[in-house]
Protein backbone atom coordinates (compact mmCIF):
# COMPACT_ATOMS: atom_id res chain seq x y z
CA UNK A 1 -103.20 -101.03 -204.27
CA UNK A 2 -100.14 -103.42 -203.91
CA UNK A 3 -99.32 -104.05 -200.25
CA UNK A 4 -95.36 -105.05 -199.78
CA UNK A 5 -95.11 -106.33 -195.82
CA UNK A 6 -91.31 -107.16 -193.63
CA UNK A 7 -91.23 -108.10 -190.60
CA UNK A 8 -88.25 -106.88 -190.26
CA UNK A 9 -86.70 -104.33 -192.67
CA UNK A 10 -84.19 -100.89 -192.47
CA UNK A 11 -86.97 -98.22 -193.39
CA UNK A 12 -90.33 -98.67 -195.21
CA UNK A 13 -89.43 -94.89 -196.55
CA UNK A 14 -86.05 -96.17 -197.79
CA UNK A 15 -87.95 -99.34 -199.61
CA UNK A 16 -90.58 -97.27 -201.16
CA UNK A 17 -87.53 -95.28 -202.94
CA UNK A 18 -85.76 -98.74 -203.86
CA UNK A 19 -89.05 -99.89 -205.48
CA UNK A 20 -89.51 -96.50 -207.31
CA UNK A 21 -85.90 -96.69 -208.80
CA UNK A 22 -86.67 -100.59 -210.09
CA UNK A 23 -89.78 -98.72 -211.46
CA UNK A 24 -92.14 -99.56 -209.52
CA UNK A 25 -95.39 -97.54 -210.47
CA UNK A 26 -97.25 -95.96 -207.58
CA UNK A 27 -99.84 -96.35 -205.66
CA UNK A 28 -98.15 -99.17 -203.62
CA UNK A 29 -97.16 -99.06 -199.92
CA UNK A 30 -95.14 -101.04 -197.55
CA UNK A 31 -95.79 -101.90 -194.04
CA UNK A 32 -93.17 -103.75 -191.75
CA UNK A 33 -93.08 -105.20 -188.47
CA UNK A 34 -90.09 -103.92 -187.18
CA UNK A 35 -87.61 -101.10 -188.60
CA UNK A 36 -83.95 -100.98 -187.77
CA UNK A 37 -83.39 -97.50 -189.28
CA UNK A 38 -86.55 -95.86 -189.37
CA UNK A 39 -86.21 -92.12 -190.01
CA UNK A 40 -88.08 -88.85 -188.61
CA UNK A 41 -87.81 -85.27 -190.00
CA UNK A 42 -84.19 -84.03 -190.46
CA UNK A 43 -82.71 -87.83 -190.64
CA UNK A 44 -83.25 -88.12 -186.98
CA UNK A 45 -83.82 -91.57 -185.98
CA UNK A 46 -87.38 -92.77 -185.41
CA UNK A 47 -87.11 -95.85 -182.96
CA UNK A 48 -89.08 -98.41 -184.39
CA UNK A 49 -90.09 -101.60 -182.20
CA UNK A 50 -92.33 -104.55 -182.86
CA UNK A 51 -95.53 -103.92 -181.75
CA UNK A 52 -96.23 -100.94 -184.18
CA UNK A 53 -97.34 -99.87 -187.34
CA UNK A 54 -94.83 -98.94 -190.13
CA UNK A 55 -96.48 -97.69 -193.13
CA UNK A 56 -94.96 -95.67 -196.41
CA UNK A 57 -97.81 -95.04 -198.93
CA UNK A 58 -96.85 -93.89 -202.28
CA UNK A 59 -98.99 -92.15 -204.41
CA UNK A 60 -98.48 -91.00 -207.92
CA UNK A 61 -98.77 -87.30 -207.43
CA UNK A 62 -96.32 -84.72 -206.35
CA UNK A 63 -98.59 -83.23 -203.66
CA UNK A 64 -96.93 -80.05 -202.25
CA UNK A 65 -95.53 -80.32 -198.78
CA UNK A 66 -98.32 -78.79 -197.38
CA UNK A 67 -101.08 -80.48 -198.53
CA UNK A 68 -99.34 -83.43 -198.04
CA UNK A 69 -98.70 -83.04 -194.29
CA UNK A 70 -102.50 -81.64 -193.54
CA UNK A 71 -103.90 -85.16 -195.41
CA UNK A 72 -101.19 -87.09 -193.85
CA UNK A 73 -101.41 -85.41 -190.40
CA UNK A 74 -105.29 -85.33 -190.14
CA UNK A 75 -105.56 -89.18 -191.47
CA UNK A 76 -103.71 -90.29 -188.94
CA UNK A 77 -105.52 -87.89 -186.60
CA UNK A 78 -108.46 -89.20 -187.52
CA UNK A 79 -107.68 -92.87 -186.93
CA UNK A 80 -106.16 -92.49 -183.36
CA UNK A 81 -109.55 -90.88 -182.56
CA UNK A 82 -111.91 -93.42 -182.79
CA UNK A 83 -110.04 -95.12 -180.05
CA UNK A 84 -108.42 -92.24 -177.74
CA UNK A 85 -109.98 -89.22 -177.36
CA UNK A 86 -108.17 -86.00 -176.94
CA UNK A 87 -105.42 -86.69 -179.97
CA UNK A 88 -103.74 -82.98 -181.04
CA UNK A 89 -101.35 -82.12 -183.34
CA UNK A 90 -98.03 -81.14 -182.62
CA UNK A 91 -96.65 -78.53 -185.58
CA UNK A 92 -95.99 -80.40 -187.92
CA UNK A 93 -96.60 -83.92 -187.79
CA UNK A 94 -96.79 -85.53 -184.24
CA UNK A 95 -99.73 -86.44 -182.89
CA UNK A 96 -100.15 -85.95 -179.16
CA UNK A 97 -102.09 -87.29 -176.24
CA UNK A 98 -101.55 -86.87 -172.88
CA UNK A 99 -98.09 -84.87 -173.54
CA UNK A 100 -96.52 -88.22 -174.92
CA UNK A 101 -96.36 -88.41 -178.55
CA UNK A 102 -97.87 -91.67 -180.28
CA UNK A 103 -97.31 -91.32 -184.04
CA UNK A 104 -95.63 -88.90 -186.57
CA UNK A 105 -94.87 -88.59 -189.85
CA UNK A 106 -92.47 -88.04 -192.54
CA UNK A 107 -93.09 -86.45 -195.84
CA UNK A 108 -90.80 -87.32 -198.87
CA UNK A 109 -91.48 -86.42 -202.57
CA UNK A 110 -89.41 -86.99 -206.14
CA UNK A 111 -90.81 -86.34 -209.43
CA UNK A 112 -94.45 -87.79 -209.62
CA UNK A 113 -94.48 -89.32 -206.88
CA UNK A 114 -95.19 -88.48 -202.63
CA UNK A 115 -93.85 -90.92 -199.87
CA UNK A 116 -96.38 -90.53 -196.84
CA UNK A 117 -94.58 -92.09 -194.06
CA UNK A 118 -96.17 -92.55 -191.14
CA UNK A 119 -95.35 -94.71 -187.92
CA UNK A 120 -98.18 -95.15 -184.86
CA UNK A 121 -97.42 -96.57 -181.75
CA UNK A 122 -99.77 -99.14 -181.23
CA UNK A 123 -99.35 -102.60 -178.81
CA UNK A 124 -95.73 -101.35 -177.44
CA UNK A 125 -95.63 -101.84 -173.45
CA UNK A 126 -92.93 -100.25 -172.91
CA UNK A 127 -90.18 -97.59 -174.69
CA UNK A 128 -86.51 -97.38 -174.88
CA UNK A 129 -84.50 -95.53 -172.14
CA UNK A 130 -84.12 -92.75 -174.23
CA UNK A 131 -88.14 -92.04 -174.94
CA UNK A 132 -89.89 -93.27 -172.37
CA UNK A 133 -91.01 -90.52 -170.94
CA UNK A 134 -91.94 -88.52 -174.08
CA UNK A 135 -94.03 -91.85 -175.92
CA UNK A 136 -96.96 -93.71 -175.79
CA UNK A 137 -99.07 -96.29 -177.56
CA UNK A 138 -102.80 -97.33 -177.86
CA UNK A 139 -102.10 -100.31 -175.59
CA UNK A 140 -100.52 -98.37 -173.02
CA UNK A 141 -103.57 -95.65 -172.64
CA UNK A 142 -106.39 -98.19 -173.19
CA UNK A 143 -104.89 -101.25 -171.42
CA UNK A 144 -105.93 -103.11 -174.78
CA UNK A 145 -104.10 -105.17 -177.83
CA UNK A 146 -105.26 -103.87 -181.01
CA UNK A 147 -105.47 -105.78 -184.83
CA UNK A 148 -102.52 -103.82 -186.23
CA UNK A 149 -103.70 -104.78 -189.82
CA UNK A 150 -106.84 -102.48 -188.79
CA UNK A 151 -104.90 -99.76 -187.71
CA UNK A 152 -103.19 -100.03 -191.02
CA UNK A 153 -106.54 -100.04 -193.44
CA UNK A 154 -107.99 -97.27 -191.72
CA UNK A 155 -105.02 -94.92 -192.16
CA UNK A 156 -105.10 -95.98 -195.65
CA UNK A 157 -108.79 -95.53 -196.46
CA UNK A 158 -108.57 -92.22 -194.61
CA UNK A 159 -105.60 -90.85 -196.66
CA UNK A 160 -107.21 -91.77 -199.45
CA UNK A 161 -110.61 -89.93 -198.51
CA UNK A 162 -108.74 -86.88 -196.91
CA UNK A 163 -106.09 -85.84 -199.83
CA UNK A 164 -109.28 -85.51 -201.93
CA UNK A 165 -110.63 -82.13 -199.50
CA UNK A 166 -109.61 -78.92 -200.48
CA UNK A 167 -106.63 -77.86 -198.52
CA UNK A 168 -108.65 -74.71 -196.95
CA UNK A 169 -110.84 -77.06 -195.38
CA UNK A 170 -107.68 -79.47 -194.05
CA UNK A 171 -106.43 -76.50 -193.19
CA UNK A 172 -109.31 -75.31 -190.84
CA UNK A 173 -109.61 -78.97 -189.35
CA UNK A 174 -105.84 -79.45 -188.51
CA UNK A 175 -105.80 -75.79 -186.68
CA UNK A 176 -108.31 -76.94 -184.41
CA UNK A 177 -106.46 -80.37 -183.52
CA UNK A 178 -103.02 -78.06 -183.13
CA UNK A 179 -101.97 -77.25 -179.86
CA UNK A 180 -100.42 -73.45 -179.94
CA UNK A 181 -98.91 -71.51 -177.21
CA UNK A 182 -96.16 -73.83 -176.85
CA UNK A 183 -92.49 -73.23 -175.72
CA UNK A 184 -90.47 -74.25 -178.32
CA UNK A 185 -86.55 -73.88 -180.09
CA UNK A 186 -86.38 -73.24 -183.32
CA UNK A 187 -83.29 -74.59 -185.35
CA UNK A 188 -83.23 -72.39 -188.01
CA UNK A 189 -81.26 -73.07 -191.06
CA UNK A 190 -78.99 -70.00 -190.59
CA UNK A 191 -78.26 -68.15 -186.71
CA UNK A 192 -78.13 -69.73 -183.22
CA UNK A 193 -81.30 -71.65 -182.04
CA UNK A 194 -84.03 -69.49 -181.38
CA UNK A 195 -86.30 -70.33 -177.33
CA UNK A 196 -89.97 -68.98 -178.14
CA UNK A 197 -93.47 -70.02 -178.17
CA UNK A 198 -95.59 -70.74 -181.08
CA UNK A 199 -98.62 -68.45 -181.28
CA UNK A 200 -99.84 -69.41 -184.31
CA UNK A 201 -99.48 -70.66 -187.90
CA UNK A 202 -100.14 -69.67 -191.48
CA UNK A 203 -101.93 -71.79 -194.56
CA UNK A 204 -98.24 -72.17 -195.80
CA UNK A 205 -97.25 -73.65 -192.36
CA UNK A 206 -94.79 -70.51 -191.67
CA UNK A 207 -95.20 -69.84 -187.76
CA UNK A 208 -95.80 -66.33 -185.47
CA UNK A 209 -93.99 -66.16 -182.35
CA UNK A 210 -93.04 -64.63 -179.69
CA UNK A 211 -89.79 -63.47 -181.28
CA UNK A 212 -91.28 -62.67 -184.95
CA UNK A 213 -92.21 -64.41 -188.12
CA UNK A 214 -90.58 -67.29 -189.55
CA UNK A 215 -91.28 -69.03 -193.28
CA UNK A 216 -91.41 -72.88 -193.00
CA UNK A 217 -88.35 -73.12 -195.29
CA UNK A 218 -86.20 -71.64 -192.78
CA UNK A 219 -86.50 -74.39 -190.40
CA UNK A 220 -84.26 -77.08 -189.62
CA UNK A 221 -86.48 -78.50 -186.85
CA UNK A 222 -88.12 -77.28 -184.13
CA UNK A 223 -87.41 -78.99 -180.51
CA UNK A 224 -90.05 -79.36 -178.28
């Protein structure tokens, strides 16, 4: 697969879709040092320092959104493991340990193709004003540097293993990595912001709560 690396660059997400329009045929992926306009879910910023991994893989399916979050979600899940115990799954795609968040993801598809964004905090000491109390990285739970380039083939090799499972099975595997009973505002697409807790979730990824049923599609974002 065709590896594209920056040191520096706006948003590995944002290159992946400038490759793809110069026609570009997937799979490729890009992985940059540093991004100065790295995006989450919703456009909301994802703050992007050196000392982690920035990784879009783009594969030449259009995987539903789904699927594509389970084998993105549970790669990276995966990964983080075999170094840090106790890694959950926030719903959707954060991944969680010790209440501090240390990697997400961000889907994004187009016809025949599926960006699988996905940053991981890795040898950061410390965090911007603005996070620092809700991140964390490997270095900063372990007290040790890590070979980025090794964080980065593992999350590829295990994408590519995962996305090959039936989604039942990712399914089952990501609800017992999700943590549930957790207060929560929805932002729903239409109404005021909803204050609940998340009781539990469906195949589909709509969510049961305290204050009823909502379908994945109706969600802007959900604060934590």
């Amino acid at each position: 697969m065709d590896r594209y690396f920056y040191q520096k660059i706006d948003s590995t997400n944002e290159e992946a879709k400038r490759l793809l329009r110069k026609r570009k045929s997937p799979p490729f992926y890009i992985v940059a040092e540093e991004q100065t306009q790295g995006k989450g879910q919703q456009g909301r910023k994802w703050i992007s320092p050196k000392g982690g991994l920035y990784i879009s893989i783009v594969l030449g399916e259009e995987y539903d959104i789904h699927t594509a979050l389970l084998s993105a979600t549970l790669s990276v899940q995966k990964l983080l493991s075999s170094y840090v115990s106790d890694i959950k799954i926030r719903f959707p795609n954060d991944l969680i340990t010790k209440n501090k968040k240390i990697a997400g993801i961000l889907i994004e598809k187009g016809n025949n193709f599926t960006i699988f964004g996905i940053g991981v905090n890795v040898n950061q000491k410390i965090f911007p004003e603005e996070i620092k109390e809700k991140a964390t990285s490997l270095y900063l739970i372990t007290g040790e540097k890590y070979r980025i380039r090794d964080i980065e083939k593992g999350i590829l090799r295990h994408l590519l293993d995962t996305r090959k499972l039936p989604t039942p099975v990712l399914f089952q595997w990501y609800k017992k990595a999700l943590m549930l009973d957790m207060p929560a505002v929805l932002h729903l697409k239409k109404g005021p912001p909803i204050r609940t807790v998340i009781k539990d979730i469906t195949e589909r990824f709509d969510i049961l709560t305290e204050k009823g049923y909502f379908k994945l599609e109706e969600l802007v974002w959900i604060e934590w």
